[in-house]
Every structure is written in structure tokens, then in C-alpha cells.
C-alpha atoms as a PDB file:
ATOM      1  CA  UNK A   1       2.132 -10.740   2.537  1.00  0.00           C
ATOM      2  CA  UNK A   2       5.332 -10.756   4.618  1.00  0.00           C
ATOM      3  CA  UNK A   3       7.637  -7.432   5.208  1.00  0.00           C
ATOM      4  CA  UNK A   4      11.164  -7.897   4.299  1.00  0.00           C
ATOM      5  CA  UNK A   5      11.888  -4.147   5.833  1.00  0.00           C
ATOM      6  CA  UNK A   6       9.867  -1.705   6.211  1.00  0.00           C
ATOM      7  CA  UNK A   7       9.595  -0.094   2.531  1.00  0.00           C
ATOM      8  CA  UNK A   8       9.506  -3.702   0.760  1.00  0.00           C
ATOM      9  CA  UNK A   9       7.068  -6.985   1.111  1.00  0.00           C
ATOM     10  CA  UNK A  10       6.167 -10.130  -0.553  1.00  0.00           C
ATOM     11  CA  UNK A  11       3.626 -11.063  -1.469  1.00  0.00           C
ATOM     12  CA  UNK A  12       1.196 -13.197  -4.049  1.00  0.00           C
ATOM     13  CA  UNK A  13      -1.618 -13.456  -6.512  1.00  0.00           C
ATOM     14  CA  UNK A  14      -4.368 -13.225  -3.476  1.00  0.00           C
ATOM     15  CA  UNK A  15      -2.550 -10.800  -1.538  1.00  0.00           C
ATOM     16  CA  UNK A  16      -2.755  -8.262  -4.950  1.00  0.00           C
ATOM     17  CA  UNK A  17      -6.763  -8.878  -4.952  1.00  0.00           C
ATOM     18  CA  UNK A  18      -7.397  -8.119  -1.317  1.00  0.00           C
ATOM     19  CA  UNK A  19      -7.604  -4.710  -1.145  1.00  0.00           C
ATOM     20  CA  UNK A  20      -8.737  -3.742   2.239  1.00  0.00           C
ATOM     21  CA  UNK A  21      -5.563  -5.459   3.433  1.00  0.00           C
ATOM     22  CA  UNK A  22      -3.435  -3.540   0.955  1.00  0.00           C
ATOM     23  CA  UNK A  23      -5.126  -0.575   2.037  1.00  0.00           C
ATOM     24  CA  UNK A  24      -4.465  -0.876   5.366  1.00  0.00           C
ATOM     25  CA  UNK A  25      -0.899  -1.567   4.884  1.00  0.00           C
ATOM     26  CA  UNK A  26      -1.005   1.146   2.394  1.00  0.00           C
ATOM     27  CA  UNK A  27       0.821  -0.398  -0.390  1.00  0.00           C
ATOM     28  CA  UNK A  28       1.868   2.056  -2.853  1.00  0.00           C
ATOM     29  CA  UNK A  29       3.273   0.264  -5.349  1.00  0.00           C
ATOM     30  CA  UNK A  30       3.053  -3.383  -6.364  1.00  0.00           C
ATOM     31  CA  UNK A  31       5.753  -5.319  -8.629  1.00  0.00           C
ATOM     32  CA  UNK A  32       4.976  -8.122 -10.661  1.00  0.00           C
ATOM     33  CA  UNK A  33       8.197 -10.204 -10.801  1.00  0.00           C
ATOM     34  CA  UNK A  34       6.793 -12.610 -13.408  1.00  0.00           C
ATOM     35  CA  UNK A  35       6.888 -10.172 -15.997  1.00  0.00           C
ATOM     36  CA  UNK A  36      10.804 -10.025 -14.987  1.00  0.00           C
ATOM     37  CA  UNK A  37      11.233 -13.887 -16.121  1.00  0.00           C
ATOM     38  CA  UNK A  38       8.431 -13.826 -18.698  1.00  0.00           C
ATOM     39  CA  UNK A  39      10.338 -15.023 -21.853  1.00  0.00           C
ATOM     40  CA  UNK A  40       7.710 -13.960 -24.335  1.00  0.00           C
ATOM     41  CA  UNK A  41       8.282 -10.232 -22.758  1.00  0.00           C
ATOM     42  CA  UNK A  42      11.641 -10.534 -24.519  1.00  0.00           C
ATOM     43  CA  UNK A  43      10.715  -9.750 -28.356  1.00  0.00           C
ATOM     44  CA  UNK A  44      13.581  -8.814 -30.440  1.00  0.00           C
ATOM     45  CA  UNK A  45      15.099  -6.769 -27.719  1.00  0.00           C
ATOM     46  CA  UNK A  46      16.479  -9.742 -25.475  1.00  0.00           C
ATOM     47  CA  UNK A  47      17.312  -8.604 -22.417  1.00  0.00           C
ATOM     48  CA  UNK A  48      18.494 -11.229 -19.958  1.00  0.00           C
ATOM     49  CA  UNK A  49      16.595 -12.334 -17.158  1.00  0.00           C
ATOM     50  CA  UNK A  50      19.617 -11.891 -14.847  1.00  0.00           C
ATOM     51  CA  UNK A  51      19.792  -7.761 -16.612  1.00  0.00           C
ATOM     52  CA  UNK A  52      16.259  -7.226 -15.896  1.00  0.00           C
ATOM     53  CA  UNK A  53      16.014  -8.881 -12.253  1.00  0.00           C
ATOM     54  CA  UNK A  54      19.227  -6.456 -11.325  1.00  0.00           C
ATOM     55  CA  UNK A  55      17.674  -3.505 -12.841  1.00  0.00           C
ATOM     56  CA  UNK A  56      14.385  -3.759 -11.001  1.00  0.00           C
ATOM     57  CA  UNK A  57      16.515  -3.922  -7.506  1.00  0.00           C
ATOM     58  CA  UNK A  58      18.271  -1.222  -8.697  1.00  0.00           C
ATOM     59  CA  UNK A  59      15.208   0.883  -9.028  1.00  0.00           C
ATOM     60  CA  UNK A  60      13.635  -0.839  -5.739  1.00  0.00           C
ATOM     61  CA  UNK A  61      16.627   0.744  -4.134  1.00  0.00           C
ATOM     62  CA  UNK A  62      16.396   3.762  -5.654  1.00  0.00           C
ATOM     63  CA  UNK A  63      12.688   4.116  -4.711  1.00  0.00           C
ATOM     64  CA  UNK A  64      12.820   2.455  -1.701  1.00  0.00           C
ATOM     65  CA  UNK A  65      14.658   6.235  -0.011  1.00  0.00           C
ATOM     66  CA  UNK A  66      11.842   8.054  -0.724  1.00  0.00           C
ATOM     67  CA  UNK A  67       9.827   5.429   1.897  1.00  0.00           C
ATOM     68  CA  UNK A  68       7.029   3.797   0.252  1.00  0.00           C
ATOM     69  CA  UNK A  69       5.345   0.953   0.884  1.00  0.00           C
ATOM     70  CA  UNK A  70       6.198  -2.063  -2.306  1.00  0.00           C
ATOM     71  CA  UNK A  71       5.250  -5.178  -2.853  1.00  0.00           C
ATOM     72  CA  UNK A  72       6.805  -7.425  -4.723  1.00  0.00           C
ATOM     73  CA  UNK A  73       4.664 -10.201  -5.836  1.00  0.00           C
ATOM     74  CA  UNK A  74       4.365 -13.402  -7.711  1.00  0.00           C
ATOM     75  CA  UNK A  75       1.663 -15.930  -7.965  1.00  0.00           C
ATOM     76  CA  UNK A  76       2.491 -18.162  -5.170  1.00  0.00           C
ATOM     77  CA  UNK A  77       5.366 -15.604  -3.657  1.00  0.00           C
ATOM     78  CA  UNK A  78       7.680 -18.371  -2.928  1.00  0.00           C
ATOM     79  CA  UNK A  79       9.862 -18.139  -5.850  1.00  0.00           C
ATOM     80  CA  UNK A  80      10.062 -15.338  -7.826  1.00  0.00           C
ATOM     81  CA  UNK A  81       9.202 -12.330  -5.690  1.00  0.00           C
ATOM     82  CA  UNK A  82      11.649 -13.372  -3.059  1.00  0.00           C
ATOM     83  CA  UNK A  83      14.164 -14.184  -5.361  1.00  0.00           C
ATOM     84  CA  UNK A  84      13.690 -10.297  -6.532  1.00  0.00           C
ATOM     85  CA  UNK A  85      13.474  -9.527  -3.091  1.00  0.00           C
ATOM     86  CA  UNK A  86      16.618 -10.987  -2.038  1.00  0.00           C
ATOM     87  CA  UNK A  87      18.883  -9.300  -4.735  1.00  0.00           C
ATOM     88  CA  UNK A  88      16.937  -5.827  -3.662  1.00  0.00           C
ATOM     89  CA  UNK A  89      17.950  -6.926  -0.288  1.00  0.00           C
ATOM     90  CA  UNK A  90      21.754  -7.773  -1.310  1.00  0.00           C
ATOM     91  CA  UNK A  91      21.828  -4.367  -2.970  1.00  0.00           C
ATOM     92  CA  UNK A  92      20.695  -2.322  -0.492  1.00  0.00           C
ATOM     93  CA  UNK A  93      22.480  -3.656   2.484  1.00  0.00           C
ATOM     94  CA  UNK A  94      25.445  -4.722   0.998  1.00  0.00           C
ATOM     95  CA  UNK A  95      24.995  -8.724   2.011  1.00  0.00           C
ATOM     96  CA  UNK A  96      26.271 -11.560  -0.626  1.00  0.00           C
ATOM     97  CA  UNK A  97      23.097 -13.101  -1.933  1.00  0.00           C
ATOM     98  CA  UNK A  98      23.413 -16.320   0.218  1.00  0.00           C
ATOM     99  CA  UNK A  99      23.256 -13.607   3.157  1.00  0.00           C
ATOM    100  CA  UNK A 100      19.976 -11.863   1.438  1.00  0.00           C
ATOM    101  CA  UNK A 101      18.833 -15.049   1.205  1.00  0.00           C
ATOM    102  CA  UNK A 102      18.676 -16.050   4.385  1.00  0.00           C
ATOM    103  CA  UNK A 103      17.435 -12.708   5.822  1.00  0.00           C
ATOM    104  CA  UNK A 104      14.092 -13.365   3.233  1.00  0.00           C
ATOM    105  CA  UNK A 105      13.489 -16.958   3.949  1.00  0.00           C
ATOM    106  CA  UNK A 106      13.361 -15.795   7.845  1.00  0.00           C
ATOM    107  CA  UNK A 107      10.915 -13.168   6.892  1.00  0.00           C
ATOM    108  CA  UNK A 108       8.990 -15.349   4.099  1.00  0.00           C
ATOM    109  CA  UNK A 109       9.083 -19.220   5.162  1.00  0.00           C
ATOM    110  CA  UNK A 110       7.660 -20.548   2.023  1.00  0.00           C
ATOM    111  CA  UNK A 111      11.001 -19.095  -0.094  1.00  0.00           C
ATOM    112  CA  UNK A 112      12.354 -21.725  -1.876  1.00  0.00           C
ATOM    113  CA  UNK A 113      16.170 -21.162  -2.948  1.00  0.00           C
ATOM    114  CA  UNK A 114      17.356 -21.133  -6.184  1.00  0.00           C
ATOM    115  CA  UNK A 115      20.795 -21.736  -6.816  1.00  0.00           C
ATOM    116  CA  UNK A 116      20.765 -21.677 -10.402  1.00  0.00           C
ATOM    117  CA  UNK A 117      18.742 -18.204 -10.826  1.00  0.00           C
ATOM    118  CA  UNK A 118      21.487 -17.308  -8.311  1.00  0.00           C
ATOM    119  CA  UNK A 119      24.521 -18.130 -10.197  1.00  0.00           C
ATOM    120  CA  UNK A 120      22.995 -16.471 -13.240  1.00  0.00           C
ATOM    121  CA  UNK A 121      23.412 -13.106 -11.709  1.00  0.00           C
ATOM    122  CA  UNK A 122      27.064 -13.911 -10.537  1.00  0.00           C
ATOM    123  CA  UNK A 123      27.863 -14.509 -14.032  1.00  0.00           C
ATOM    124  CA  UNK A 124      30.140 -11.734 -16.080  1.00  0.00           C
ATOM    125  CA  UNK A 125      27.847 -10.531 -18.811  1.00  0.00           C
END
């Protein structure tokens, strides 16, 4: 896992199962950003990806004052959970998401940029 700041990290599918490492970095909370793009989550209530994925960093924000210690995961962390990480990230700080962006892939190498997931949240809904 790789800390973002010091109330969020990202992480993967190992990371979630090794748990004297996410005792030790007493992870409180862990956030499965799959379920955030999983289509057949939708139903009839069809939220949009983009909604849901700025909701959740809404509430990481929102959390994120009272200190804990989150991860945000994914199964290989490289898209997904830094993707959620860097609109958390743009939130919280104020940074345009190319600026989040860059702050994540320093702190998670593997991050893989999306430009496409990107311009769906810059899109007027």
C-alpha cells in the first residue's frame, strides 16, 4: 500500500488480505472502488459512475477530518483506487485533477492515467 496523505492510502487485493500489515498501519476503514464502477451494482437505480466516484470523495473528505486511517483499494491498485484517490485528493486540496493526478502517481508509481474516466467527471450532468 502507498500513503497519499496521512488519513488516505492505496492499496490492492493482497494488501486487503495481509492483516498484520494493516494492523500495524492501523487501517480503519478500507474502500473498495470496484464496486464504484461495477455496472451490475447499477439495477434500476442508475447512478452514474462519474455521481458515485464524486460522492465517495465527498464522504472521504468528510471522514477524512475526523483522522482515520483509509484505504482505498482495487485489485491491482493502479487504476481504480487511484483514480478515486485522485478526485478525493482534488477535493480536498483544491488541485484540478491533472494536479491530483500527479501528486498520486508520485506517491503510487504503478497509477496509470485515465483521461477518459477524467473527462467523465468534468462533464455537466
Amino acid at each position: 500500500m502507498d500513503w497519499i496523505d496521512d488519513t488516505v492510502c492505496v492499496g490492492n487485493w493482497i494488501d486487503v488480505w495481509n492483516l498484520d500489515n494493516l494492523k500495524s498501519e492501523k487501517i480503519d476503514l478500507i474502500v473498495d472502488a470496484r464496486v464504484l464502477f461495477d455496472q451490475s451494482l447499477l439495477g434500476t437505480n442508475r447512478v452514474p459512475i462519474a455521481d458515485r466516484v464524486l460522492r465517495a470523495a465527498d464522504l472521504l473528505v468528510a471522514i477524512s477530518e475526523k483522522k482515520p486511517k483509509i484505504m482505498i483499494r482495487c485489485r491491482q491498485g493502479r487504476d481504480r483506487a487511484p483514480f478515486v484517490a485522485m478526485v478525493y485528493v482534488s477535493k480536498k486540496h483544491g488541485m484540478s485533477y491533472r494536479e491530483a493526478y500527479d501528486l498520486v502517481k508520485q506517491k503510487v508509481h504503478r497509477t496509470a492515467y485515465h483521461w477518459d474516466w477524467t473527462k467523465m467527471l468534468e462533464t455537466p450532468r
